[in-house]
Protein backbone atom coordinates (compact mmCIF):
# COMPACT_ATOMS: atom_id res chain seq x y z
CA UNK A 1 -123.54 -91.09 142.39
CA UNK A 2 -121.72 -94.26 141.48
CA UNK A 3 -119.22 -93.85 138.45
CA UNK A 4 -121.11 -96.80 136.35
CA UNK A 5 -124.12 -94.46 136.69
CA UNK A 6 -121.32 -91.25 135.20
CA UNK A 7 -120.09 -93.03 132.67
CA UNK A 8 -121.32 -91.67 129.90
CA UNK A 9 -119.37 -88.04 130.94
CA UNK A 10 -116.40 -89.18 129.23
CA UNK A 11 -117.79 -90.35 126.32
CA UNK A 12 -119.58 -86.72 126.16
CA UNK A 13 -119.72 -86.22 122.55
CA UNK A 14 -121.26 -89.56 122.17
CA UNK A 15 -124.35 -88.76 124.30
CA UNK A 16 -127.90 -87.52 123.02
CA UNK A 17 -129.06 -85.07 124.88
CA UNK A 18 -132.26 -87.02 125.85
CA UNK A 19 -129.89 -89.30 128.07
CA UNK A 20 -129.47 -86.98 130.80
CA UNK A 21 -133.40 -86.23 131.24
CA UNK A 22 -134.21 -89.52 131.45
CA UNK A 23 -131.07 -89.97 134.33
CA UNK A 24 -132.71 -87.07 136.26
CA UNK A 25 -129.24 -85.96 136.86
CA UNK A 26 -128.76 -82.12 137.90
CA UNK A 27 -125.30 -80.60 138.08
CA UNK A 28 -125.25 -78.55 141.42
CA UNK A 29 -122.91 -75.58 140.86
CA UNK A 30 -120.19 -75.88 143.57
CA UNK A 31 -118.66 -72.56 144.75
CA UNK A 32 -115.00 -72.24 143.51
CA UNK A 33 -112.83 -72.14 147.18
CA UNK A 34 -110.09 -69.35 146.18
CA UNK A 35 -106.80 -70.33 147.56
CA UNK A 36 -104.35 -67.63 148.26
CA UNK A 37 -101.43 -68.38 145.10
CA UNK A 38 -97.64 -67.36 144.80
CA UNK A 39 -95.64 -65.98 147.82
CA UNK A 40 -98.51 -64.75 149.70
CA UNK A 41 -99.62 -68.63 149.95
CA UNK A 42 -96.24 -69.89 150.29
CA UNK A 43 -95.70 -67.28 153.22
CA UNK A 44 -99.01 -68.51 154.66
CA UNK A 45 -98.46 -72.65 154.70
CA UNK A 46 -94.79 -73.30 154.78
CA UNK A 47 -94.28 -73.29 151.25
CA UNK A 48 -91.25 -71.14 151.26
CA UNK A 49 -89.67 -73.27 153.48
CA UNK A 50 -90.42 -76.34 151.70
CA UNK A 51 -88.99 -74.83 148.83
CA UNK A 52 -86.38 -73.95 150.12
CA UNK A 53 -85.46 -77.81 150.96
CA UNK A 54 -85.95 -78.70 147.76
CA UNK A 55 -83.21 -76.29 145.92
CA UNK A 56 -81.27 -76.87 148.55
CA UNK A 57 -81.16 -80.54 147.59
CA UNK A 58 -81.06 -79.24 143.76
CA UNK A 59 -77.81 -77.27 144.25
CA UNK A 60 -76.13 -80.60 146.14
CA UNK A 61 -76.10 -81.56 142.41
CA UNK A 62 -75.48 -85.41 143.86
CA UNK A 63 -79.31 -86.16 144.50
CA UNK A 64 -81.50 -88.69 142.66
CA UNK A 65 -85.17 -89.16 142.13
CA UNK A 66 -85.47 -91.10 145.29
CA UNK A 67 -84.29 -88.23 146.82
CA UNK A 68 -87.05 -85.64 145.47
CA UNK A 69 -89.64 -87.96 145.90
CA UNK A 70 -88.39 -88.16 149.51
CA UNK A 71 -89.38 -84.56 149.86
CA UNK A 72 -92.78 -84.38 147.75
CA UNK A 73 -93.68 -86.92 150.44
CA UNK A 74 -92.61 -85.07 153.17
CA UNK A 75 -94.58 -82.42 152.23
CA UNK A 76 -97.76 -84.18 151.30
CA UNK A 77 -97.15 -84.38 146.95
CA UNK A 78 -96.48 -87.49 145.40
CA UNK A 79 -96.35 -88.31 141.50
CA UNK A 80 -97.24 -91.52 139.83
CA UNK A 81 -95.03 -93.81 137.19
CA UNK A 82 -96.77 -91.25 134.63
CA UNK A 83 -95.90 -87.85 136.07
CA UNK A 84 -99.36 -87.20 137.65
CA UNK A 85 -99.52 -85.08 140.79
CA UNK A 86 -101.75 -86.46 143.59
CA UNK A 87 -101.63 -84.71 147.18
CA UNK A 88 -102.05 -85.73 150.76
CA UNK A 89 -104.68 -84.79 153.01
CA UNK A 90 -104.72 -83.58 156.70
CA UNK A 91 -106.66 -87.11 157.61
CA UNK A 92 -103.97 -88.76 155.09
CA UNK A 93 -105.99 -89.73 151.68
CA UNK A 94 -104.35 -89.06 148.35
CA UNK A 95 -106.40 -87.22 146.17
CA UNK A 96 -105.36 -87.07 142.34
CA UNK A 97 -104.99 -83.32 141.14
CA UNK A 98 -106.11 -82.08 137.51
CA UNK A 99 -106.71 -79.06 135.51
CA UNK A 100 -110.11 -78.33 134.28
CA UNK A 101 -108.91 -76.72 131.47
CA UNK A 102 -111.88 -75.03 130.91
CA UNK A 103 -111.76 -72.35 133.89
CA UNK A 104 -108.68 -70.87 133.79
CA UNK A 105 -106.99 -71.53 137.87
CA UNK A 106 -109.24 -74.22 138.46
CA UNK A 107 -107.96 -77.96 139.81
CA UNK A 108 -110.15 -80.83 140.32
CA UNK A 109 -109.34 -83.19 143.10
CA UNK A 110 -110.36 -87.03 143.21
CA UNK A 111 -110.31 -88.83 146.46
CA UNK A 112 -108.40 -92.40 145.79
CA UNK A 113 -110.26 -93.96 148.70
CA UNK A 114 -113.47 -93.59 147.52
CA UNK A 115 -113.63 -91.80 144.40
CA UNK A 116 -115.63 -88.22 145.03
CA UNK A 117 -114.50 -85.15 143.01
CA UNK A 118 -113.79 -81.86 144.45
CA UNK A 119 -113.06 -78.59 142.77
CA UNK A 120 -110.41 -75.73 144.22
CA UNK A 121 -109.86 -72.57 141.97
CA UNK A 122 -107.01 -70.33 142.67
CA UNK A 123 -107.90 -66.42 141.72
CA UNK A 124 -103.99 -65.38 140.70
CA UNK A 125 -102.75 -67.97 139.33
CA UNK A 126 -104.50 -68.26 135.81
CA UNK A 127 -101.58 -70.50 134.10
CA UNK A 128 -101.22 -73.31 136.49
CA UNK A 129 -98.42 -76.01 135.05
CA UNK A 130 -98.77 -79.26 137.83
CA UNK A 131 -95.82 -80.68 136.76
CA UNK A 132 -93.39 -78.12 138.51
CA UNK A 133 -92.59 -79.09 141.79
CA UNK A 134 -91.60 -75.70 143.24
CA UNK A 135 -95.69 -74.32 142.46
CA UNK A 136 -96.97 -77.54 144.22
CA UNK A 137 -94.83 -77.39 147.02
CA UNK A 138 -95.76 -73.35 147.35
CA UNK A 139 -99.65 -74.02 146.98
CA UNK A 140 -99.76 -77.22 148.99
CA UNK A 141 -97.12 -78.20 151.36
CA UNK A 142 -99.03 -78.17 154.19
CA UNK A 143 -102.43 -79.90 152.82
CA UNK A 144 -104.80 -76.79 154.20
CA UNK A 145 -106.00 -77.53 150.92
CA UNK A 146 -108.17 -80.02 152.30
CA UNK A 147 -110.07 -78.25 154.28
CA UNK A 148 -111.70 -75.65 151.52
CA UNK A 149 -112.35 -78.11 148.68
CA UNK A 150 -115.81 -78.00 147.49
CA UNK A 151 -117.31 -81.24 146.27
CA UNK A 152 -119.19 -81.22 143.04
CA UNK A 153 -122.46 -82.20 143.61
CA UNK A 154 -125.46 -84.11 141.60
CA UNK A 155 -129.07 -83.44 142.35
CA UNK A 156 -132.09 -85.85 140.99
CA UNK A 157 -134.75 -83.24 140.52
CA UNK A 158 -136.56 -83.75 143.63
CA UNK A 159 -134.14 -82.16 146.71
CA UNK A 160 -131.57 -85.41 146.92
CA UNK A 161 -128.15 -84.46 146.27
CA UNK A 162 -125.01 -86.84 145.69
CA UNK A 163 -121.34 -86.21 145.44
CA UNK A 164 -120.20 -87.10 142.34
CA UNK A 165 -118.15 -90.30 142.02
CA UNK A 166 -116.33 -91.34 138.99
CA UNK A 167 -113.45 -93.89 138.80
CA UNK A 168 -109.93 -93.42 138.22
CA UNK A 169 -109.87 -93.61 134.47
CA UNK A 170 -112.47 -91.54 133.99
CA UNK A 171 -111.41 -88.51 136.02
CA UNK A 172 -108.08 -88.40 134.05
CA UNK A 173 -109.76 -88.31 130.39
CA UNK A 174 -112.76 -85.84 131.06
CA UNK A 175 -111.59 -82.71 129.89
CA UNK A 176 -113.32 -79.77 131.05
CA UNK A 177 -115.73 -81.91 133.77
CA UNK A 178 -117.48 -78.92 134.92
CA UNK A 179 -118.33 -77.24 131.70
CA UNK A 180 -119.69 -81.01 130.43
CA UNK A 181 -121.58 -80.96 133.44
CA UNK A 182 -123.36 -77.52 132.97
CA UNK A 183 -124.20 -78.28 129.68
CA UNK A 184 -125.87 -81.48 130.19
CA UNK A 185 -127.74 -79.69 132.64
CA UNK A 186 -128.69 -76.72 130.29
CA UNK A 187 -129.88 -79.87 128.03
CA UNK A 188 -132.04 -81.15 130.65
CA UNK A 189 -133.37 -77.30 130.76
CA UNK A 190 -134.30 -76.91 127.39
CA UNK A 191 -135.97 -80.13 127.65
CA UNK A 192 -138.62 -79.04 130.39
CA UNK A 193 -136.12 -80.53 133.32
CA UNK A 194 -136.17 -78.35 136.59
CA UNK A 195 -132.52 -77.79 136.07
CA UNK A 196 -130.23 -78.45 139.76
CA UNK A 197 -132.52 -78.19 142.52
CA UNK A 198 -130.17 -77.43 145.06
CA UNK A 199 -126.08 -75.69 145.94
CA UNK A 200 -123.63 -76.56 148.20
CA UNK A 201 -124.83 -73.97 150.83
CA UNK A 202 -128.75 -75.28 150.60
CA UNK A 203 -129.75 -72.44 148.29
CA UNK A 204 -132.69 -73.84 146.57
């Protein structure tokens, strides 16, 4: 799905219900990927050690931002001029990184190349704060990540399914994209719609 085609999922509230029948859009539920969280996770990927590097630099007390950035980027993390978190795959796309705030240890991922949105949900850590550096480097430093996101999927009522795609702007001020997404298609239910047609897995 293109993200002219999405666009009215930011301006939710704005949107009569009616709109999303007549789209034939169906939200396919994605199956939340459980990472491993916290020191079993860092343990597992390297993260201890990347943390490691990073206080290390910490206690020299005579390093700069240049410096820390040097090591997010070492380690696949990278943060924009506003703070934002985006990560590195194994095939080397940047993918933005969000909260949906609306499942509690649940990030959405954006690929910057081409705009699909994936979901990863982390079963441990329920209070996930992206702007500290020592979680990100524990949970991602060494972008396995990559391989267990689950794209988030839109079906047309008759068996075709699309990744979703929405643009840059648009993935930072949707709040709570996958709840918005099962309630248009709980509108499209109580309309007479056939609802999603299809999952991830091909379970009809």
């Amino acid at each position: 799905m293109q993200a002219s085609s999405f666009r009215s999922l930011a301006a939710r509230q704005r949107r009569p219900a009616a709109a999303a029948v007549q789209q034939k859009q169906r939200f396919v539920q994605p199956r939340l990927v459980r990472l491993q969280s916290g020191a079993d996770m860092g343990a597992m990927n390297g993260g201890n050690s990347a943390l490691e590097e990073y206080q290390s630099l910490e206690r020299s007390g005579s390093a700069d931002y240049a410096a820390f950035d040097r090591i997010r980027q070492k380690y696949g993390i990278r943060r924009t001029a506003d703070g934002r978190a985006q990560l590195r795959s194994k095939d080397g796309v940047w993918y933005q990184l969000k909260l949906d705030n609306e499942f509690k240890g649940t990030m959405l991922l954006r690929n910057t190349q081409n705009g699909s949105v994936h979901v990863l949900q982390t079963d441990k850590l329920e209070q996930i704060d992206l702007s500290d550096d020592y979680l990100l480097l524990l949970m991602f430093a060494d972008s396995n990540w990559s391989e267990t996101i689950e794209p988030i999927q839109i079906g047309d009522g008759e068996g075709n399914v699309e990744t979703l795609v929405v643009d840059e702007q648009q993935f930072k001020d949707t709040v709570g994209m996958i709840r918005t997404l099962q309630e248009m298609e709980q509108e499209d239910q109580d309309a007479g719609g056939p609802g999603y047609t299809a999952s991830p897995d091909g379970r009809e």
